[in-house]
N, C-alpha and C. Protein backbone atom coordinates (compact mmCIF):
# COMPACT_ATOMS: atom_id res chain seq x y z
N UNK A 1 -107.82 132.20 -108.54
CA UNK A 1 -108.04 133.62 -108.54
C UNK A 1 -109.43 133.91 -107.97
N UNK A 2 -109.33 134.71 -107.10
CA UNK A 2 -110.66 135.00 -106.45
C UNK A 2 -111.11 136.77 -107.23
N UNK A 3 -112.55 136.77 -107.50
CA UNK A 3 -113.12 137.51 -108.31
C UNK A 3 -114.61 138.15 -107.23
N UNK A 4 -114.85 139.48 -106.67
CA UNK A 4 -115.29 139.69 -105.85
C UNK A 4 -116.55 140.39 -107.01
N UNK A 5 -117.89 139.97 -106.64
CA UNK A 5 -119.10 139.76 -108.11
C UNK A 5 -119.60 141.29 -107.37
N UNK A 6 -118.95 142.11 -106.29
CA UNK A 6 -119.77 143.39 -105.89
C UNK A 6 -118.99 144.52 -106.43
N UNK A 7 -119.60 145.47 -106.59
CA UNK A 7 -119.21 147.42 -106.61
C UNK A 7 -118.93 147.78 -105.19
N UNK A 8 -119.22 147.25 -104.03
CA UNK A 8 -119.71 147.58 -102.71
C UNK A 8 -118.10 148.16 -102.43
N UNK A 9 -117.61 149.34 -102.15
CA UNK A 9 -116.22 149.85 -101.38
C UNK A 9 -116.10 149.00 -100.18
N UNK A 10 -116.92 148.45 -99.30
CA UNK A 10 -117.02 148.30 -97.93
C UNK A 10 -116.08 146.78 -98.14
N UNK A 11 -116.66 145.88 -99.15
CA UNK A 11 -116.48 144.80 -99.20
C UNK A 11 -115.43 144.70 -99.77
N UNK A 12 -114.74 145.49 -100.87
CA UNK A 12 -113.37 145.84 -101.11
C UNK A 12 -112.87 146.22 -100.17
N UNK A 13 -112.88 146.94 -99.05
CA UNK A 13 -112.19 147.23 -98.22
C UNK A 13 -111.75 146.15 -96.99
N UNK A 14 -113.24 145.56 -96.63
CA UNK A 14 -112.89 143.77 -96.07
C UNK A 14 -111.97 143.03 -96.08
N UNK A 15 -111.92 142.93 -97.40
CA UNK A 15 -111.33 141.73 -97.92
C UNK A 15 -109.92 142.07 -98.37
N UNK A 16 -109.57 143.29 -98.91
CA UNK A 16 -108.30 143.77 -98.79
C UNK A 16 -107.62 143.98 -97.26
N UNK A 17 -108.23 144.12 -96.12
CA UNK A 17 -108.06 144.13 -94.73
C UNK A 17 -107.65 142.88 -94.50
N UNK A 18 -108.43 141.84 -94.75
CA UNK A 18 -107.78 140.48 -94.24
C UNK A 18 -106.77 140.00 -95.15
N UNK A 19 -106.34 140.59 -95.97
CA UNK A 19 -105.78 140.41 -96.91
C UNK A 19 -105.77 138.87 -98.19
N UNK A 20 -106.58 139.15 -98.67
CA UNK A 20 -107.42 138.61 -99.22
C UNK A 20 -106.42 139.24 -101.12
N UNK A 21 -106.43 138.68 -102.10
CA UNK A 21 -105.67 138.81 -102.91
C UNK A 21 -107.28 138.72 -103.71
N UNK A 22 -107.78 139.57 -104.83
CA UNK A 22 -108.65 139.73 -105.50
C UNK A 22 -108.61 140.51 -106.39
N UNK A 23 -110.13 140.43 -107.23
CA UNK A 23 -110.41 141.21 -108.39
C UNK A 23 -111.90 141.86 -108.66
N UNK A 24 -112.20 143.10 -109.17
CA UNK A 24 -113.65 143.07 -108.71
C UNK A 24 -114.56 143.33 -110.40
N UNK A 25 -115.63 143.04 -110.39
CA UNK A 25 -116.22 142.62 -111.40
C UNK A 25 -117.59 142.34 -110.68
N UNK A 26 -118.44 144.30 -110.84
CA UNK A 26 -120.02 143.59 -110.28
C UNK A 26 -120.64 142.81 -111.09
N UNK A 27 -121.75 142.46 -110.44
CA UNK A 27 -122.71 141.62 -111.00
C UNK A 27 -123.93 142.21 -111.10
N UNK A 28 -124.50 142.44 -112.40
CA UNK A 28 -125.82 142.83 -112.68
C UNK A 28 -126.79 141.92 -112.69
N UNK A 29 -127.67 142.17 -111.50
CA UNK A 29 -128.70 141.23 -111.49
C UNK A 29 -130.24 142.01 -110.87
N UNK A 30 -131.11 141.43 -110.76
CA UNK A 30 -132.56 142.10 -110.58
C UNK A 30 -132.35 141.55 -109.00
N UNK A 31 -132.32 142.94 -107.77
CA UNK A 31 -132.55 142.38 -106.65
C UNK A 31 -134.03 142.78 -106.15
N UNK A 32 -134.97 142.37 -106.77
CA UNK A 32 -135.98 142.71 -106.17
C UNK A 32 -136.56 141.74 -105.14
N UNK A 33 -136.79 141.59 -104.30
CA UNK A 33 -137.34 140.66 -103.39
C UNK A 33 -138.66 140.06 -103.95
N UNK A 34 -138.96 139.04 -103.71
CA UNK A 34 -139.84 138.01 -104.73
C UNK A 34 -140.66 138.15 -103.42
N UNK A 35 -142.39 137.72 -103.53
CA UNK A 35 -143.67 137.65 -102.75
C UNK A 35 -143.17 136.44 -102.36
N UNK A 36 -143.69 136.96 -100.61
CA UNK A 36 -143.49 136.07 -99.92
C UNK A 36 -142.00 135.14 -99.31
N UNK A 37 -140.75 136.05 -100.07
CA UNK A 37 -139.31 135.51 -99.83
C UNK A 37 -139.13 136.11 -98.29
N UNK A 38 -138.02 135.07 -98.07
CA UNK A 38 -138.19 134.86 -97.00
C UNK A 38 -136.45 135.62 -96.71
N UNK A 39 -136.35 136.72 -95.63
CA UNK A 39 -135.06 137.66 -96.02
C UNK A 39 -133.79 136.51 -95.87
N UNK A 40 -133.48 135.25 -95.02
CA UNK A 40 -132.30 134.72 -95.46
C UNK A 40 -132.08 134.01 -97.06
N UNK A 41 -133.48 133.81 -97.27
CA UNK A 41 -133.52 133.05 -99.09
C UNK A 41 -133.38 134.22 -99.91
N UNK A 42 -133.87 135.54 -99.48
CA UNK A 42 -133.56 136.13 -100.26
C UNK A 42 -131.99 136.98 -100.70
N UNK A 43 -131.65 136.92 -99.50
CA UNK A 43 -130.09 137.41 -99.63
C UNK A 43 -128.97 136.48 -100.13
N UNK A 44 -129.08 135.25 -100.22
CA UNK A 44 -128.51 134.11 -100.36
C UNK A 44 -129.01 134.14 -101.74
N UNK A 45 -129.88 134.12 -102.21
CA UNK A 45 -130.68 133.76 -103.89
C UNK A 45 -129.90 134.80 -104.46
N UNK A 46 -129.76 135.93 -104.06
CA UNK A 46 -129.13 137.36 -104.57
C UNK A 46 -127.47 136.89 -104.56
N UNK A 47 -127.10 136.74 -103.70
CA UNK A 47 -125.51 135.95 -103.68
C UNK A 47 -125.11 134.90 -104.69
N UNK A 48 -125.76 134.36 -104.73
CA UNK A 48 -125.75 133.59 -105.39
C UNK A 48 -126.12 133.61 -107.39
N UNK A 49 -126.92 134.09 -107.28
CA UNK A 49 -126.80 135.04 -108.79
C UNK A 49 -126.27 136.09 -109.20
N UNK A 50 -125.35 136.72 -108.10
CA UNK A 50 -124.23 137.43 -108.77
C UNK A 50 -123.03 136.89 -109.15
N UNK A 51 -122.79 135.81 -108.11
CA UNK A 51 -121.32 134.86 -108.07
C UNK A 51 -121.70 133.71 -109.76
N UNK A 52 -122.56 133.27 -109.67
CA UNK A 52 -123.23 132.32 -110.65
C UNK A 52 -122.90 133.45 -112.29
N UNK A 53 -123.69 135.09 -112.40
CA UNK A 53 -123.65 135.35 -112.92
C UNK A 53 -121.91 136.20 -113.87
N UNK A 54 -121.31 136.48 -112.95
CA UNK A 54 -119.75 136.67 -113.56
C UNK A 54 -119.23 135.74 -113.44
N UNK A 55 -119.16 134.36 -113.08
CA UNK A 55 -118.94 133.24 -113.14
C UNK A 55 -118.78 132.78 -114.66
N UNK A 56 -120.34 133.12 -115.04
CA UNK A 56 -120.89 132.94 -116.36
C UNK A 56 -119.74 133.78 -117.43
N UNK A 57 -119.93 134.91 -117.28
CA UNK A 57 -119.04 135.88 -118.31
C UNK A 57 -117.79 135.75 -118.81
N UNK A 58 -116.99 134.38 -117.52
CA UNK A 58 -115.91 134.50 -117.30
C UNK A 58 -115.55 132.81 -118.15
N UNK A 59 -116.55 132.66 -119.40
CA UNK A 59 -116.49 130.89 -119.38
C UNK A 59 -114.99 130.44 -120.10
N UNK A 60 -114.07 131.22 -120.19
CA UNK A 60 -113.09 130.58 -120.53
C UNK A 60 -112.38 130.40 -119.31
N UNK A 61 -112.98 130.12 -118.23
CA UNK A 61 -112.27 130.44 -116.36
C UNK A 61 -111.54 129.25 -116.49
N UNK A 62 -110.39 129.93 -115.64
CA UNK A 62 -109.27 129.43 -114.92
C UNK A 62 -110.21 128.45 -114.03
N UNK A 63 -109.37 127.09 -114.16
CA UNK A 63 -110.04 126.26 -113.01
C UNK A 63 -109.68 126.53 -111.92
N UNK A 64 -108.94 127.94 -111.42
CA UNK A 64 -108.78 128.09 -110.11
C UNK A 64 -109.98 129.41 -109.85
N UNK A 65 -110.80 129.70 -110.58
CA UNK A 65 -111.29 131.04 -110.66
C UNK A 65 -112.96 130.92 -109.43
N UNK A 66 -112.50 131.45 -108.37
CA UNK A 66 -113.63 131.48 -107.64
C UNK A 66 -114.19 133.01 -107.62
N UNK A 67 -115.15 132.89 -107.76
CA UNK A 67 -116.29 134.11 -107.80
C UNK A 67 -116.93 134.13 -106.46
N UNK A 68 -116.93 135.36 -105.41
CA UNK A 68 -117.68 135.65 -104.23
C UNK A 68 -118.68 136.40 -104.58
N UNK A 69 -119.83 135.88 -104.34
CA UNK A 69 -121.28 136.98 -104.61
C UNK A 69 -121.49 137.10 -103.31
N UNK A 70 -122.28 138.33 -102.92
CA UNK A 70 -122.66 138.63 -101.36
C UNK A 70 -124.05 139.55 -101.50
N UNK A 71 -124.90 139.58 -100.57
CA UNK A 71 -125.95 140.49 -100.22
C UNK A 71 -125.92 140.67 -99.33
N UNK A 72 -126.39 142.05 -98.62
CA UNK A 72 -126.75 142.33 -97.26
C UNK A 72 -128.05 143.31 -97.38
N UNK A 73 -129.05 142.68 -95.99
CA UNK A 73 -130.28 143.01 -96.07
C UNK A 73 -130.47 143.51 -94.28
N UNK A 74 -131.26 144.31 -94.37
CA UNK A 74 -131.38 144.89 -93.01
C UNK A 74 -132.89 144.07 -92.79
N UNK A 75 -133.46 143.01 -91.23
CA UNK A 75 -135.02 143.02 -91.14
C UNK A 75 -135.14 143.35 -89.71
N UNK A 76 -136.56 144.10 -89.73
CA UNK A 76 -137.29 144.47 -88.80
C UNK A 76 -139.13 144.19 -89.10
N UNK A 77 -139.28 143.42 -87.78
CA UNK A 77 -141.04 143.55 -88.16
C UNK A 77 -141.22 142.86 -89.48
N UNK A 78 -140.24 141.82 -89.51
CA UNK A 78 -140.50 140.36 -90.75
C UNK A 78 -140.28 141.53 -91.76
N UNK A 79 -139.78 142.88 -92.15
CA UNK A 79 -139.84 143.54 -93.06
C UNK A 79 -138.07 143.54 -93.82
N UNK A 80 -138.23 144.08 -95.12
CA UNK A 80 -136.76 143.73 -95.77
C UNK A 80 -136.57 144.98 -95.77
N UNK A 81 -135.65 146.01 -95.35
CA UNK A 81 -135.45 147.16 -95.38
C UNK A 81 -133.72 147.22 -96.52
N UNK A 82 -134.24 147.09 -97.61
CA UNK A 82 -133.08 147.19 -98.65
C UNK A 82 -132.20 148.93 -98.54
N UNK A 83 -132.04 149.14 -99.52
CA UNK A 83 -131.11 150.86 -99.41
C UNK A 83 -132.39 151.71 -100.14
N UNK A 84 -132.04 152.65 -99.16
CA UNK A 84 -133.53 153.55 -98.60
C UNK A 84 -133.59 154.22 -101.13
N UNK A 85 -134.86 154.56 -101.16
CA UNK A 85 -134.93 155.02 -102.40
C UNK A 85 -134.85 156.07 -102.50
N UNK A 86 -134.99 157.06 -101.00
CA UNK A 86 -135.18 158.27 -101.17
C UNK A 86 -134.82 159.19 -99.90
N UNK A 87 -134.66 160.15 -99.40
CA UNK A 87 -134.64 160.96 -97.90
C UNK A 87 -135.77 160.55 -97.20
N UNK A 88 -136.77 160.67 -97.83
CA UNK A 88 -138.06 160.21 -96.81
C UNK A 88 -138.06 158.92 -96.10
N UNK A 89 -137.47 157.69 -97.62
CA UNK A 89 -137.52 156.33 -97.37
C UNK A 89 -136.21 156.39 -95.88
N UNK A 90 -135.39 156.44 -96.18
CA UNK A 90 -134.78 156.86 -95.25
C UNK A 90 -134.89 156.79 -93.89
N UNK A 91 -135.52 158.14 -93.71
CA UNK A 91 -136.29 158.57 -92.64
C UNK A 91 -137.40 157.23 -92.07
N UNK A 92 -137.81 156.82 -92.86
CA UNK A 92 -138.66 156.13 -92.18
C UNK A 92 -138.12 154.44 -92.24
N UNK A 93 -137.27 153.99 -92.34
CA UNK A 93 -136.29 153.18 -91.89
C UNK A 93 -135.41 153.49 -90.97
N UNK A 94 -135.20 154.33 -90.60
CA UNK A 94 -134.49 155.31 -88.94
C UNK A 94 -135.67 155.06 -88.18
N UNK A 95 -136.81 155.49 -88.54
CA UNK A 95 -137.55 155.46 -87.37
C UNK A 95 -137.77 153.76 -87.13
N UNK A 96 -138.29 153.20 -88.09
CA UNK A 96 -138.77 151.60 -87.72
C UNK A 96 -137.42 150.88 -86.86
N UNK A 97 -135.70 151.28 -87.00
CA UNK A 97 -135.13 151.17 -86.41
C UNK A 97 -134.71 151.62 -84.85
N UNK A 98 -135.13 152.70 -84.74
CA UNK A 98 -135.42 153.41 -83.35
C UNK A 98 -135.94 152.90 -82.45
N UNK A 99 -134.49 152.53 -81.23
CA UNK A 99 -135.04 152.12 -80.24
C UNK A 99 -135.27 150.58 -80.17
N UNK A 100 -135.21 149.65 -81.22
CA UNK A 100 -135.14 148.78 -81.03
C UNK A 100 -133.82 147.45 -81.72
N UNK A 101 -133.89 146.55 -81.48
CA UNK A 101 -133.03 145.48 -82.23
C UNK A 101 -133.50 145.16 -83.25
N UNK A 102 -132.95 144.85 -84.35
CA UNK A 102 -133.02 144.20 -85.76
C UNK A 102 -131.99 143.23 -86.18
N UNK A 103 -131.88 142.62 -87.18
CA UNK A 103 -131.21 141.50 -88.00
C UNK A 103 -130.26 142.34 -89.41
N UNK A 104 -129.39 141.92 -89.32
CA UNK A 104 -128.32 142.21 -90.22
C UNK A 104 -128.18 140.97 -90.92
N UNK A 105 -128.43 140.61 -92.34
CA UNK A 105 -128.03 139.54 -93.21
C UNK A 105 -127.51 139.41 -94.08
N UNK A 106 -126.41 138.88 -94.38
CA UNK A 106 -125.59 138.82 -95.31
C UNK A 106 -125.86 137.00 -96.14
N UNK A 107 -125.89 136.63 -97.44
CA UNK A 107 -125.99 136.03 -98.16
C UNK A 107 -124.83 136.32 -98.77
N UNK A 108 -123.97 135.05 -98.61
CA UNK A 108 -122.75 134.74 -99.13
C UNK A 108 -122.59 133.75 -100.08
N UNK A 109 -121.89 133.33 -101.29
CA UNK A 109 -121.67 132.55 -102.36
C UNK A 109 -120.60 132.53 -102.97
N UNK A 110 -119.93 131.58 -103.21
CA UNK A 110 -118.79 130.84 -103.45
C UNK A 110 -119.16 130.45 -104.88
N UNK A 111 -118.77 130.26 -105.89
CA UNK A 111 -118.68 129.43 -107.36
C UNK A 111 -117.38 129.65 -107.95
N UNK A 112 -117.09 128.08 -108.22
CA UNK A 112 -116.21 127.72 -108.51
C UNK A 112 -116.15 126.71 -109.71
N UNK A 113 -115.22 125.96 -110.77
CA UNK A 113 -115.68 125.24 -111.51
C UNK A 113 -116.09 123.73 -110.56
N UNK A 114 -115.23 123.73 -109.38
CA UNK A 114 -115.59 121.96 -108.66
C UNK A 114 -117.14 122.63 -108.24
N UNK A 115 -117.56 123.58 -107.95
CA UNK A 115 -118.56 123.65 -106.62
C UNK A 115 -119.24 125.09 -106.28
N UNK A 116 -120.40 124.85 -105.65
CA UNK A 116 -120.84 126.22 -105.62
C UNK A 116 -121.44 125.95 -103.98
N UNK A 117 -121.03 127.03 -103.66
CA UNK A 117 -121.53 127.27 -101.79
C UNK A 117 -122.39 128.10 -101.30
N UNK A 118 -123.20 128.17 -100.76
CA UNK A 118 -124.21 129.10 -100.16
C UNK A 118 -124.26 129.47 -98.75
N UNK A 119 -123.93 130.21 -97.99
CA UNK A 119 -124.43 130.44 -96.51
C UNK A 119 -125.03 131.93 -96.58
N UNK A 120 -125.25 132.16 -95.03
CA UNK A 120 -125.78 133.08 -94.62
C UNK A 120 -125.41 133.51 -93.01
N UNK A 121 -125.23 134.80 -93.21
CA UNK A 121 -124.84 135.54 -90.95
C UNK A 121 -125.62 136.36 -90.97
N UNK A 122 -126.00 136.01 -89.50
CA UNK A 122 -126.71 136.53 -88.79
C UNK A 122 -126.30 137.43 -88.09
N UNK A 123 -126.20 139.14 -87.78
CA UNK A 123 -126.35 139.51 -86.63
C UNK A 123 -127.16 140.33 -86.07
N UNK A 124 -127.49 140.53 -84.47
CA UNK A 124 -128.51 141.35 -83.98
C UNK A 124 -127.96 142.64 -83.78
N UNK A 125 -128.51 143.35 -84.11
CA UNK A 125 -128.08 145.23 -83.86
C UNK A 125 -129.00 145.93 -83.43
N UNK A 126 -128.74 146.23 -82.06
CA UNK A 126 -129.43 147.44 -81.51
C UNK A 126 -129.18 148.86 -81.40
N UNK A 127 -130.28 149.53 -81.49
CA UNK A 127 -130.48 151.11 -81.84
C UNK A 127 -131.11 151.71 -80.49
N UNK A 128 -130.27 152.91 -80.21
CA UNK A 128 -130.53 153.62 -78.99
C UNK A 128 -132.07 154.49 -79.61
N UNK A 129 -132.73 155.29 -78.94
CA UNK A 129 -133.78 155.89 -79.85
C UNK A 129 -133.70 156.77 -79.94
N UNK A 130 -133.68 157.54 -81.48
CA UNK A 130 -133.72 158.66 -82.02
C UNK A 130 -134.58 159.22 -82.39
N UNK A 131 -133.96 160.74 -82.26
CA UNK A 131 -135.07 161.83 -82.20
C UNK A 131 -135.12 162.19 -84.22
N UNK A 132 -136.29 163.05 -84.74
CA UNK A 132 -136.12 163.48 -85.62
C UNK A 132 -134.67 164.25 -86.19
N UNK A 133 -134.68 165.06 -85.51
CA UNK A 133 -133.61 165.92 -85.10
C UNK A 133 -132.15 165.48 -86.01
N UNK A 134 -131.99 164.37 -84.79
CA UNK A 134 -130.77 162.86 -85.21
C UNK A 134 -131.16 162.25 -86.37
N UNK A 135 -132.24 162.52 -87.10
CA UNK A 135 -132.42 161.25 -88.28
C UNK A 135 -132.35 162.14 -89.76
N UNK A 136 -132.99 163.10 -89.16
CA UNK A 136 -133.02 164.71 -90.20
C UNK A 136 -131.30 164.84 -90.47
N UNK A 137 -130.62 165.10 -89.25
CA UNK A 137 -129.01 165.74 -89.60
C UNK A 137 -128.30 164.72 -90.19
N UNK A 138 -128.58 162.90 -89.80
CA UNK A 138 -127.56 161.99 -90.65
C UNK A 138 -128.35 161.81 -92.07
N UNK A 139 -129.46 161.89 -92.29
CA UNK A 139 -129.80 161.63 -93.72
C UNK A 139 -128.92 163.38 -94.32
N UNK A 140 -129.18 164.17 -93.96
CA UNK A 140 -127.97 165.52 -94.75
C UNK A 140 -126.89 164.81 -94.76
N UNK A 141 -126.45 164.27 -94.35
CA UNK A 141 -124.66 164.16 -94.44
C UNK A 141 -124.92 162.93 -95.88
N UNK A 142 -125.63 162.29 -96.26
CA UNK A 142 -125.39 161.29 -97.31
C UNK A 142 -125.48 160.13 -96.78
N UNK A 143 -124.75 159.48 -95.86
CA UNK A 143 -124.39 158.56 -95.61
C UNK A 143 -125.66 157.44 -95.70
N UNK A 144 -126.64 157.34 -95.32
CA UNK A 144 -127.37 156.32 -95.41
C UNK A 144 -127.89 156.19 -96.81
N UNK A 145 -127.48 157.03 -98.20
CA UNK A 145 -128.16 156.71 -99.31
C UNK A 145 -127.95 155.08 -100.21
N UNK A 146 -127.02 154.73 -100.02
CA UNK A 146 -126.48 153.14 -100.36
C UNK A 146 -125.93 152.49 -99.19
N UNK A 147 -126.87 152.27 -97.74
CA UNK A 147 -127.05 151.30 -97.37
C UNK A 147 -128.26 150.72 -96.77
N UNK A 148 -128.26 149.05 -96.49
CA UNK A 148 -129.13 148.40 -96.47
C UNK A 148 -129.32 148.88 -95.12
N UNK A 149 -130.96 149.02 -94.69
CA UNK A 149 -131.59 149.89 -93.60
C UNK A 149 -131.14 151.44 -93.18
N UNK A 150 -130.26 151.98 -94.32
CA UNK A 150 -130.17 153.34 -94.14
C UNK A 150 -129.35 154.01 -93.41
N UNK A 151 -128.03 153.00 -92.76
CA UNK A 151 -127.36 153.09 -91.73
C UNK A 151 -125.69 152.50 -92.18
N UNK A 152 -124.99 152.87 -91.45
CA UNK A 152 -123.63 152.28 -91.86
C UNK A 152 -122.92 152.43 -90.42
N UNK A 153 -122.98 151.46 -89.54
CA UNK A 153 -122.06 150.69 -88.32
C UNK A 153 -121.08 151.43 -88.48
N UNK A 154 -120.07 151.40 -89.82
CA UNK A 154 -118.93 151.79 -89.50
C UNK A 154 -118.19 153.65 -89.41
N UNK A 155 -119.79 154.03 -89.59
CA UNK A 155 -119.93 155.70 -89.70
C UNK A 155 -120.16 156.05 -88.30
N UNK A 156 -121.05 157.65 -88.75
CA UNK A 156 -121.82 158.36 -87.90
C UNK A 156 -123.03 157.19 -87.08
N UNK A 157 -123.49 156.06 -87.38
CA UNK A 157 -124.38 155.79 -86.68
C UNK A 157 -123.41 155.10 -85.55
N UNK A 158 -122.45 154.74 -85.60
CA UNK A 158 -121.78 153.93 -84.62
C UNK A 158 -122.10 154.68 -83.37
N UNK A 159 -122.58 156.20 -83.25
CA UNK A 159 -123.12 156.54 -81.83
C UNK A 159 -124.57 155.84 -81.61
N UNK A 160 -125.17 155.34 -81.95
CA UNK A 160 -126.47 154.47 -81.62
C UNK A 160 -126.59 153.27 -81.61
N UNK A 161 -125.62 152.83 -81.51
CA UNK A 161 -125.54 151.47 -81.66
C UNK A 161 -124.28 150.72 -80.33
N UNK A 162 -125.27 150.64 -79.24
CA UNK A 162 -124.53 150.24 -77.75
C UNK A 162 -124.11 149.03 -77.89
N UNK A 163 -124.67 147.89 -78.61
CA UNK A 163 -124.67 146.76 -78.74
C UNK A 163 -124.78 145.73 -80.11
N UNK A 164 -124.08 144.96 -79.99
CA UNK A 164 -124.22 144.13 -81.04
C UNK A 164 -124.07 142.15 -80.89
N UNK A 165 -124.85 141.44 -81.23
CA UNK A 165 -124.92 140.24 -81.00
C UNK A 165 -124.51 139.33 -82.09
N UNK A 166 -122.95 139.23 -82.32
CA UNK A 166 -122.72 138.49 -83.86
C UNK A 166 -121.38 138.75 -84.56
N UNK A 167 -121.36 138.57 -85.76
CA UNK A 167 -120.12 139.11 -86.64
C UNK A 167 -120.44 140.66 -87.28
N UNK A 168 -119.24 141.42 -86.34
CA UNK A 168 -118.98 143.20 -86.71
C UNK A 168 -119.16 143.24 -88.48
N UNK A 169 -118.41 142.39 -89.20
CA UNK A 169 -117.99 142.88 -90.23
C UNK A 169 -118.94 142.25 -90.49
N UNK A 170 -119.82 141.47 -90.69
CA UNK A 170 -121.31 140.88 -91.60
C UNK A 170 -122.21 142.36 -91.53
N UNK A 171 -122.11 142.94 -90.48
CA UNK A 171 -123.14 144.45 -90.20
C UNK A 171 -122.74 145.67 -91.23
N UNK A 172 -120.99 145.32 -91.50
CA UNK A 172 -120.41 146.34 -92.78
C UNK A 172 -120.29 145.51 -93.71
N UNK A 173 -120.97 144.28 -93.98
CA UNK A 173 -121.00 144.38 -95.72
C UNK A 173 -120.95 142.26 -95.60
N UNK A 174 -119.81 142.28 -95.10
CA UNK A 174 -119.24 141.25 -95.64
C UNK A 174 -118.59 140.11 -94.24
N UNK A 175 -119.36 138.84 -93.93
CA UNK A 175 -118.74 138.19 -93.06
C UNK A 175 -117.06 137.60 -93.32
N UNK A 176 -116.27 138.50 -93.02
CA UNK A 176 -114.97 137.65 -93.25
C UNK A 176 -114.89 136.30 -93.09
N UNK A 177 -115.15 135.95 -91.35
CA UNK A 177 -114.92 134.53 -91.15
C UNK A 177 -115.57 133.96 -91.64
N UNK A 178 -116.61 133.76 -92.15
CA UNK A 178 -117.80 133.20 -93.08
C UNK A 178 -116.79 132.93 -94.18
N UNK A 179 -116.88 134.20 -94.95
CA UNK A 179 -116.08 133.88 -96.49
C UNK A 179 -114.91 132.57 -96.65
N UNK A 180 -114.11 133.31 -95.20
CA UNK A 180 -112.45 132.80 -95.49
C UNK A 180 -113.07 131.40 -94.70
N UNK A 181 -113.74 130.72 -94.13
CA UNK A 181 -114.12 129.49 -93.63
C UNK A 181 -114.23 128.51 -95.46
N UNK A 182 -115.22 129.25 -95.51
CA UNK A 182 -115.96 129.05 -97.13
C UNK A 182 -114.89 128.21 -98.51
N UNK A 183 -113.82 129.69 -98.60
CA UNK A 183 -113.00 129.47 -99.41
C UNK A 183 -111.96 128.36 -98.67
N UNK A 184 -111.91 128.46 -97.77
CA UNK A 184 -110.74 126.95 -97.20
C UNK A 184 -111.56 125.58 -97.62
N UNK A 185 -112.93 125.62 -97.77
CA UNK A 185 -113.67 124.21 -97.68
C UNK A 185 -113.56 123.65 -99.13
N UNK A 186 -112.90 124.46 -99.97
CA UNK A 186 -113.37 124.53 -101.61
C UNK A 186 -112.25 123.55 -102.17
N UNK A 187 -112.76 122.58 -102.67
CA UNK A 187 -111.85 121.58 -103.17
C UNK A 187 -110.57 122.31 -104.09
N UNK A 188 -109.21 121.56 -104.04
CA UNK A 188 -107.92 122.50 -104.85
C UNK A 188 -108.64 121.56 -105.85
N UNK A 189 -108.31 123.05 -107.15
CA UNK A 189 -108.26 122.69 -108.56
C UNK A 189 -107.53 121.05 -108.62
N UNK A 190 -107.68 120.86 -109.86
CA UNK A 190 -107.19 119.03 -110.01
C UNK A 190 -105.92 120.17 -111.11
């Protein structure tokens, strides 16, 4: 039984797309970025203590019971641009994105009773450059309030975004081929 450790709709929606048979059960954990973490350790450390942590909750588990933890982190300028705190924050994660390329990271985790897995995807996303104007009217609509760098690929920003270097679906939430690679590698229950 696979047990998905996020709240995230996007990643429910993923994984029900590839059709993926699941259950969801977030994981409460402290994502604060630690001094000096480094954004793939940190998205992966975060993955990994959510999958680890309903893992935990679950200790009478089915030895078939795999838990997926995931993070996704937006960087620019060695910076971790998590989900904006505010309209302003926002705003000024639009702009540090403006006009240029950034990193999309996802921290993926597997736990299982044989085994526990860790990776991480990479992709590059570039931003056409925006005016106030453009950053003022998509922060009104909502959309960037719960996501990482303030943006969502699969929305309204998809007009700024000419290019992309990587896995589509790691940029909305969740690397499929990553995961479903992942879960094939996972020893069958005994």
């Amino acid at each position: 039984m696979l047990v998905l450790a996020s709240a995230s709709p996007r990643r429910r929606e993923l994984l029900t797309q590839a059709g993926f048979s699941f259950e969801v059960q977030p994981a409460d954990v402290n994502e604060d970025l630690r001094p000096g973490e480094d954004p793939i350790a940190y998205v992966t450390r975060l993955a990994r203590e959510k999958a680890e942590a309903v893992f935990a909750q679950r200790t009478s588990a089915d030895p078939e019971l795999v838990v997926l933890g995931a993070d996704t982190t937006v960087c620019v300028d060695r910076q971790v641009l998590g989900k904006p705190e505010s309209a302003e924050d926002a705003a000024r994660m639009l702009r540090l994105l403006s006009g240029r390329t950034h990193r999309v990271i996802t921290g993926v985790a597997l736990v299982s009773a044989a085994q526990s897995q860790v990776a991480a995807e990479v992709t590059a996303v570039q931003f056409v450059s925006l005016s106030e104007a453009e950053i003022a009217s998509y922060i009104a609509t909502g959309e960037p309030n719960d996501k990482a760098g303030a943006y969502a690929i699969q929305g309204r920003a998809a007009r700024w975004i000419p290019r992309i270097e990587g896995c589509y679906f790691n940029v909305v939430g969740l690397p499929i081929a990553l995961v479903s690679t992942l879960l094939h590698s996972l020893p069958s229950p005994e």
